[in-house]
Protein backbone atom coordinates (compact mmCIF):
# COMPACT_ATOMS: atom_id res chain seq x y z
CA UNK A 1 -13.34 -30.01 -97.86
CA UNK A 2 -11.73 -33.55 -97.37
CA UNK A 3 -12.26 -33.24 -93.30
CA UNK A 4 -15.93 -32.54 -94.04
CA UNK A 5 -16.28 -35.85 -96.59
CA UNK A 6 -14.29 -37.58 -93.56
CA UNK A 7 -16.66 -36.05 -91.10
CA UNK A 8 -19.72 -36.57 -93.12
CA UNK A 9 -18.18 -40.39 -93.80
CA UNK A 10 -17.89 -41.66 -90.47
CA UNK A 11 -21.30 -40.13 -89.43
CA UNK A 12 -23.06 -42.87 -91.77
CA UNK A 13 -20.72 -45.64 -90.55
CA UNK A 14 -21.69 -45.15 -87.28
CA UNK A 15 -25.38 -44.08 -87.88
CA UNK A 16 -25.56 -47.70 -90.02
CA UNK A 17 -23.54 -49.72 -87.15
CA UNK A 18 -26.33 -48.55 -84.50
CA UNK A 19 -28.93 -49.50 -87.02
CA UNK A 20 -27.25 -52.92 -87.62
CA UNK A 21 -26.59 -53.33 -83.40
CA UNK A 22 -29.19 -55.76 -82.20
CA UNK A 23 -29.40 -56.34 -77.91
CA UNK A 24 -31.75 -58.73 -75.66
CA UNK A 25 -34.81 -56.92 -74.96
CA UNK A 26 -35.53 -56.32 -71.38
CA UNK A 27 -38.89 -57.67 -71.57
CA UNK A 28 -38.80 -60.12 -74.67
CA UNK A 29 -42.04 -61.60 -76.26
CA UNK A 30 -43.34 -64.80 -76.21
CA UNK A 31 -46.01 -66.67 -78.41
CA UNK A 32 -47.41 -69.50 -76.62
CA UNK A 33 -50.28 -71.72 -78.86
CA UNK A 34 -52.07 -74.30 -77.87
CA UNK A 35 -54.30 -76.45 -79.57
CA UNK A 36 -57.50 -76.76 -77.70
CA UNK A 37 -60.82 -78.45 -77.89
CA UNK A 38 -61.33 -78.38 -81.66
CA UNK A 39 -59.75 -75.71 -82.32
CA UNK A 40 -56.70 -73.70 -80.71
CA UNK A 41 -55.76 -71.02 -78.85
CA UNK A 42 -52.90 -68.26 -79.44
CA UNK A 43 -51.07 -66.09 -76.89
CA UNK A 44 -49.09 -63.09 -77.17
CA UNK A 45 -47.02 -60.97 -74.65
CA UNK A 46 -43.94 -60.04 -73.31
CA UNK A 47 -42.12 -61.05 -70.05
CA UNK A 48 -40.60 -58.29 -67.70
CA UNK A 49 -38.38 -59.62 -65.08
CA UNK A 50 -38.68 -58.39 -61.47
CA UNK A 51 -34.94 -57.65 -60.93
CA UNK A 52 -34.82 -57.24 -57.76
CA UNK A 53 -38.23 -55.14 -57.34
CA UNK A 54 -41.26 -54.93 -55.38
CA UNK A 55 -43.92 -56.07 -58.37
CA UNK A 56 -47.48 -56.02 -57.44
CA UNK A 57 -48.66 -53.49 -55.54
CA UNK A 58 -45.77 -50.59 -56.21
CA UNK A 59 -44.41 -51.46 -59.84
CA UNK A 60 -47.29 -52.54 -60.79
CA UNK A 61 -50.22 -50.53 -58.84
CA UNK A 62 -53.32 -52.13 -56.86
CA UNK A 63 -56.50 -51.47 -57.90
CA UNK A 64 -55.14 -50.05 -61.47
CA UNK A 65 -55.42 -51.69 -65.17
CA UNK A 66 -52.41 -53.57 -66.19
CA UNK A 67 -51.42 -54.38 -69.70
CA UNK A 68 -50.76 -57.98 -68.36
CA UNK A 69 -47.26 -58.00 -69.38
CA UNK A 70 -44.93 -55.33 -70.77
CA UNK A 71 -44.00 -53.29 -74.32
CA UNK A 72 -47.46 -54.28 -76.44
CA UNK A 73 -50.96 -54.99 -75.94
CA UNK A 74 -51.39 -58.43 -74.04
CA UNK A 75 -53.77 -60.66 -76.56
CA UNK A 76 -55.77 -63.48 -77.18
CA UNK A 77 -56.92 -65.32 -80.11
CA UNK A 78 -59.18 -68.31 -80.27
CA UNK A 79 -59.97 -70.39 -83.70
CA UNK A 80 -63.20 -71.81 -82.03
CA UNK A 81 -65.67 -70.38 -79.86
CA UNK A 82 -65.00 -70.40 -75.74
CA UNK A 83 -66.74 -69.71 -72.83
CA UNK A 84 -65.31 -67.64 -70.09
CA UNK A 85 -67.18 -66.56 -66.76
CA UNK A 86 -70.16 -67.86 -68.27
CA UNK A 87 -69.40 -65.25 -71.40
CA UNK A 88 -69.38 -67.18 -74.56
CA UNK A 89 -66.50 -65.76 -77.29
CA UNK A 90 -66.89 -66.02 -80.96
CA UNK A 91 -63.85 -66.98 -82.69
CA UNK A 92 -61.45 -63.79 -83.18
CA UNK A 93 -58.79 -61.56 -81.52
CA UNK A 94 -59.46 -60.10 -77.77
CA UNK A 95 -57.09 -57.88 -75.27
CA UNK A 96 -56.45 -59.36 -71.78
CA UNK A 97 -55.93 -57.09 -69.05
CA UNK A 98 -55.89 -57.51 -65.38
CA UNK A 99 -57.01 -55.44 -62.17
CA UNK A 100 -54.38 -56.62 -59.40
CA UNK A 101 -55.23 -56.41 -56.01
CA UNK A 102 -53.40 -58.07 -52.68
CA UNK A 103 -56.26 -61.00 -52.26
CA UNK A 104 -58.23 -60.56 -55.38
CA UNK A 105 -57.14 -59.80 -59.23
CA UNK A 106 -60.09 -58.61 -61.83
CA UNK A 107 -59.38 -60.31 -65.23
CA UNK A 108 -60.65 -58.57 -68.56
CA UNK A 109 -61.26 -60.30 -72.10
CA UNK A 110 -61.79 -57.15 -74.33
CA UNK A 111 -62.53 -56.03 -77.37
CA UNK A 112 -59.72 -53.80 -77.07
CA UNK A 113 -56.62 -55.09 -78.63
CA UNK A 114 -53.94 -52.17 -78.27
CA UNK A 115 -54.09 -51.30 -74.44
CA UNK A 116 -50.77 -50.42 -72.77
CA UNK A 117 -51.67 -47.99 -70.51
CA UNK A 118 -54.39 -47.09 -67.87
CA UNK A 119 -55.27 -44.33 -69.97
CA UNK A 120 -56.22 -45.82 -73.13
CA UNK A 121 -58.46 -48.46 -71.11
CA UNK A 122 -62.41 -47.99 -72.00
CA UNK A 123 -64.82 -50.35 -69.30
CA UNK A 124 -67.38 -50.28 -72.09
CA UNK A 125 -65.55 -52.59 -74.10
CA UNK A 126 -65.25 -55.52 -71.51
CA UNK A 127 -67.03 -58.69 -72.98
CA UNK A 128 -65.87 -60.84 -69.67
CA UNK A 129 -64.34 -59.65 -66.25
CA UNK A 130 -63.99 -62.82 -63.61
CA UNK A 131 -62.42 -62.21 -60.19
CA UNK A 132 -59.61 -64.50 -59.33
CA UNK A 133 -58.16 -65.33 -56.32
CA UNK A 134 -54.56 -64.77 -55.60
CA UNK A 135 -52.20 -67.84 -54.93
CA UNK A 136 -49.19 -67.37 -52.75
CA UNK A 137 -46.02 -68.98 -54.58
CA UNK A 138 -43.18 -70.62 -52.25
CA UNK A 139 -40.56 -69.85 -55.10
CA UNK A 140 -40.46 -66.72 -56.80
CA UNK A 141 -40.96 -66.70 -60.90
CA UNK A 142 -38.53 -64.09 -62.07
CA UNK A 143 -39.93 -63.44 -65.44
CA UNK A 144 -43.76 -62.85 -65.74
CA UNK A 145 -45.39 -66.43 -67.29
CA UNK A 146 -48.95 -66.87 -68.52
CA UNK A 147 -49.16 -70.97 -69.54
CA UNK A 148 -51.93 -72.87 -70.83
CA UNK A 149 -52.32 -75.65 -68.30
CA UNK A 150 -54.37 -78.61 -67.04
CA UNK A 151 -55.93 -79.02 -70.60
CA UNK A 152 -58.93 -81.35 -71.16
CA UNK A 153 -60.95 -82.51 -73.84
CA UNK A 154 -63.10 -79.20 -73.18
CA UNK A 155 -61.37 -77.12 -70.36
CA UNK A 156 -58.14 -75.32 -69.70
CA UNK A 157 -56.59 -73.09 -67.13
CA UNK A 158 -54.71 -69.50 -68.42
CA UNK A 159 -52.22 -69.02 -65.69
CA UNK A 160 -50.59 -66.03 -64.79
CA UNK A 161 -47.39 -66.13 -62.26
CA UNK A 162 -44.80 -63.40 -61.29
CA UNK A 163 -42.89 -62.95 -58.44
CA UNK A 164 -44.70 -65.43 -55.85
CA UNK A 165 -48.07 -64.49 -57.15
CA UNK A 166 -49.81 -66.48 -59.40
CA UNK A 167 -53.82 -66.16 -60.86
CA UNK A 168 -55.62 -68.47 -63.33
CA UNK A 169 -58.70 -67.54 -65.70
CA UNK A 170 -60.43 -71.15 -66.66
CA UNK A 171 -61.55 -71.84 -70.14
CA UNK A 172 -64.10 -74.12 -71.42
CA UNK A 173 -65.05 -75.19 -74.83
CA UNK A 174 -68.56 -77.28 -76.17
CA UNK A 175 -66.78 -80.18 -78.18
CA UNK A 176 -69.55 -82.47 -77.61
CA UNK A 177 -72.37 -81.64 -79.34
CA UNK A 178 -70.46 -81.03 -82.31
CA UNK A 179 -68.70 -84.51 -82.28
CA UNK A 180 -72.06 -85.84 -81.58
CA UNK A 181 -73.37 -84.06 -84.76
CA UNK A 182 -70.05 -84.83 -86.96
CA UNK A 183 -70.47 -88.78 -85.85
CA UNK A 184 -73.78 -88.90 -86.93
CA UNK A 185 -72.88 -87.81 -90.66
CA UNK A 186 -69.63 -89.30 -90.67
CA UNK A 187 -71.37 -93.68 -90.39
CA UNK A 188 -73.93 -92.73 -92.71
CA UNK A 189 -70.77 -92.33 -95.16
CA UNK A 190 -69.16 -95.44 -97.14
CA UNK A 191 -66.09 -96.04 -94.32
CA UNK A 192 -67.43 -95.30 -91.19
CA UNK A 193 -64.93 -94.75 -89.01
CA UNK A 194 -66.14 -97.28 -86.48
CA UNK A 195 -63.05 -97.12 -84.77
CA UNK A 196 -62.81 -93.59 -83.90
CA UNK A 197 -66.62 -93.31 -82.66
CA UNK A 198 -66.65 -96.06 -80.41
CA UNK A 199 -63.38 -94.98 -78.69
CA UNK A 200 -65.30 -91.42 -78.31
CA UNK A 201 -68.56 -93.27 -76.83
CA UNK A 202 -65.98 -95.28 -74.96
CA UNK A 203 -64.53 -92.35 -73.34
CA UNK A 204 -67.14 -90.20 -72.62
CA UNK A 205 -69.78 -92.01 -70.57
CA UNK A 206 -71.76 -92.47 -74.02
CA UNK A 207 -74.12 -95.62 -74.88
CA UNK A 208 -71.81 -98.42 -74.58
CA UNK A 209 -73.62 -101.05 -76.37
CA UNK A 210 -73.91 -98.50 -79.38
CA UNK A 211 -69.65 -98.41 -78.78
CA UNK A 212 -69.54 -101.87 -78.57
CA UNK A 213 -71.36 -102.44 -81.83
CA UNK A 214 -68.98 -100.29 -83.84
CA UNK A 215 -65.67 -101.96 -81.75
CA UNK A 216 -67.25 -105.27 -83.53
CA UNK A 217 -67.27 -104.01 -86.76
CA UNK A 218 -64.12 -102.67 -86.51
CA UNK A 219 -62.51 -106.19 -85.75
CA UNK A 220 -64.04 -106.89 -89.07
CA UNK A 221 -62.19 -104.25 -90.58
CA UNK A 222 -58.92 -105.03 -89.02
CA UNK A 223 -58.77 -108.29 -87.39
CA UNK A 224 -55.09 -108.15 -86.95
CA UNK A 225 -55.38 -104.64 -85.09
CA UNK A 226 -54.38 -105.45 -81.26
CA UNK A 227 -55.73 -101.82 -79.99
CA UNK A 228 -59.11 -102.43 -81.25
CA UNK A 229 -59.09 -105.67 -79.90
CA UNK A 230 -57.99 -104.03 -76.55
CA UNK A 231 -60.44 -101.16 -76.21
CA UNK A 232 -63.18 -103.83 -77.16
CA UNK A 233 -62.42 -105.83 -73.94
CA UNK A 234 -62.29 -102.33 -72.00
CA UNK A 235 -65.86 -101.67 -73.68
CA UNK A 236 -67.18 -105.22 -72.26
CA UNK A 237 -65.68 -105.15 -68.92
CA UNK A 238 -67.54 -101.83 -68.71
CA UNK A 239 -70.75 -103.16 -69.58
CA UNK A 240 -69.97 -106.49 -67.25
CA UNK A 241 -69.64 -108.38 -69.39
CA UNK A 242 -66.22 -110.00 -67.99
CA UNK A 243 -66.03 -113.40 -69.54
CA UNK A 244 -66.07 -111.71 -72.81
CA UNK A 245 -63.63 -108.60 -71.95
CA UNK A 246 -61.22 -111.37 -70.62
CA UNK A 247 -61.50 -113.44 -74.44
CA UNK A 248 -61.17 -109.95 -75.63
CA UNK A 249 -58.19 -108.52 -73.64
CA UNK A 250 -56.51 -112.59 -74.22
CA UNK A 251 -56.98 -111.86 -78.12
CA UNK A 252 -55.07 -108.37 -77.81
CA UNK A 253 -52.02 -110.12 -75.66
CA UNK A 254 -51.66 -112.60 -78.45
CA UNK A 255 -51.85 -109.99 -81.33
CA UNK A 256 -49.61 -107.81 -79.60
CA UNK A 257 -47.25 -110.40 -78.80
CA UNK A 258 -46.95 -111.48 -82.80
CA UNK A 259 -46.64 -107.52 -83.46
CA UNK A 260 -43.42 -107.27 -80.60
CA UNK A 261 -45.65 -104.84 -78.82
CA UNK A 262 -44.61 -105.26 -75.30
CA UNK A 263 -47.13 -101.67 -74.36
CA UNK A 264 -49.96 -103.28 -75.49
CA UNK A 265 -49.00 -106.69 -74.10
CA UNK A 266 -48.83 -105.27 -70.79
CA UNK A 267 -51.78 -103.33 -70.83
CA UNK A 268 -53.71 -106.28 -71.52
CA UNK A 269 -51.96 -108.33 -68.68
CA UNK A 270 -53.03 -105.63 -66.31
CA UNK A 271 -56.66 -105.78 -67.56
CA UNK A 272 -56.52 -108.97 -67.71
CA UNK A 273 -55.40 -108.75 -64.00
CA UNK A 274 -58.82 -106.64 -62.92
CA UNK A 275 -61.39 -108.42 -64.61
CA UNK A 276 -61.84 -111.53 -61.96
């Protein structure tokens, strides 16, 4: 009876020490999120490792539907709506799976959110599917990488890269239209952000003597404020008016110089530099 208790005894020990034993996951996950346009995006997947393999086009079949990654569902999630391949997405939760080929990959935003096998795939629920060209890598990328890169105001590219093959799915947001909307409530209020809505006329090819305007009336609100004094003399040297932007820009030096900021100093010296 005692060699059974014993027996029965260290069963549970080592039943609980397996339970407690944690190891590196071959393929771990990865959340990658990036705040975009006005809103953000969210990525989640996990990253096998070629080890010595032959990736696309034997462990991971031409012409076939790939997960896009390993373990779980591959997904997306955007807080604001996007366009992709002319598709616009509401805000929400999508699956993206791929189509590899040797020249060209197929790239799939779906409604589906748990695919991890060929089988499971349904076409019908594609909202966008964008062929990409493939790009030949010099160095090999051991573990499979999807980044969020070259991000703009309103664009970014979702790139893909394993082994020396690498594929990129651009993504575009409309930010202007609703800044243009949210300015237009925001100066009717009691502190207009003057500010902040000339820099985004400033910046965005909008009407300059509108930017101007509120660049003026932001000097009133903070005379001592060398940046506004700095994008006010960019504002005027972009409407010609050089004279001025060189006052302007001579203003900035000296308010920069009083605040020991040697940045702004010397981005007024080279302004001051251009506008002959």
């Amino acid at each position: 009876m005692k060699k059974i208790f014993w027996l029965a005894g260290c069963l549970a020990f080592l039943m609980n020490a397996q339970a407690q034993l944690k190891t590196p996951a071959p393929s771990p996950a990865q959340t990658v999120k990036q705040d975009f346009g006005l809103g953000s995006i969210e990525l989640n997947y996990s990253r096998p490792a070629v080890k010595g393999r032959k990736v696309f086009g034997d462990l991971v079949p031409y012409g076939s539907v790939w997960r896009t990654g390993a373990n779980n569902a591959t997904t997306l999630q955007f807080t604001d709506e996007v366009s992709i391949g002319g598709v616009t997405l509401a805000p929400g939760k999508y699956g993206l799976l791929c189509i590899p080929d040797k020249d060209n990959w197929t790239i799939i935003v779906s409604k589906q959110t748990d695919v991890t096998s060929p089988s499971a795939y349904k076409q019908e629920m594609d909202l966008v599917r964008v062929s990409a060209p493939v790009q030949k890598l010099k160095e090999g990328v051991e573990n499979f990488t999807i980044s969020i890169n070259d991000i703009k105001p309103n664009s970014c590219l979702l790139s893909l890269a394993w082994d020396r093959t690498a594929v990129s799915l651009s993504i575009s947001t409309d930010i202007d239209s609703k800044i243009m909307s949210t300015i237009a409530k925001v100066m009717q209020g009691e502190k207009p952000p003057y500010y902040n809505a000339a820099m985004y006329y400033l910046e965005n090819g909008k009407d300059l003597k509108q930017a101007l305007a509120w660049f003026d009336k932001a000097v009133e609100q903070s005379p001592t404020a060398y940046w506004v004094q700095h994008q006010r003399a960019n504002c005027l040297a972009k409407l010609g008016k050089t004279a001025e932007a060189r006052a302007a820009a001579e203003k900035s030096k000296e308010l920069a110089l009083a605040a020991k900021n040697m940045d702004y100093v010397k981005l007024n010296e080279k302004l001051l530099s251009e506008l002959k």
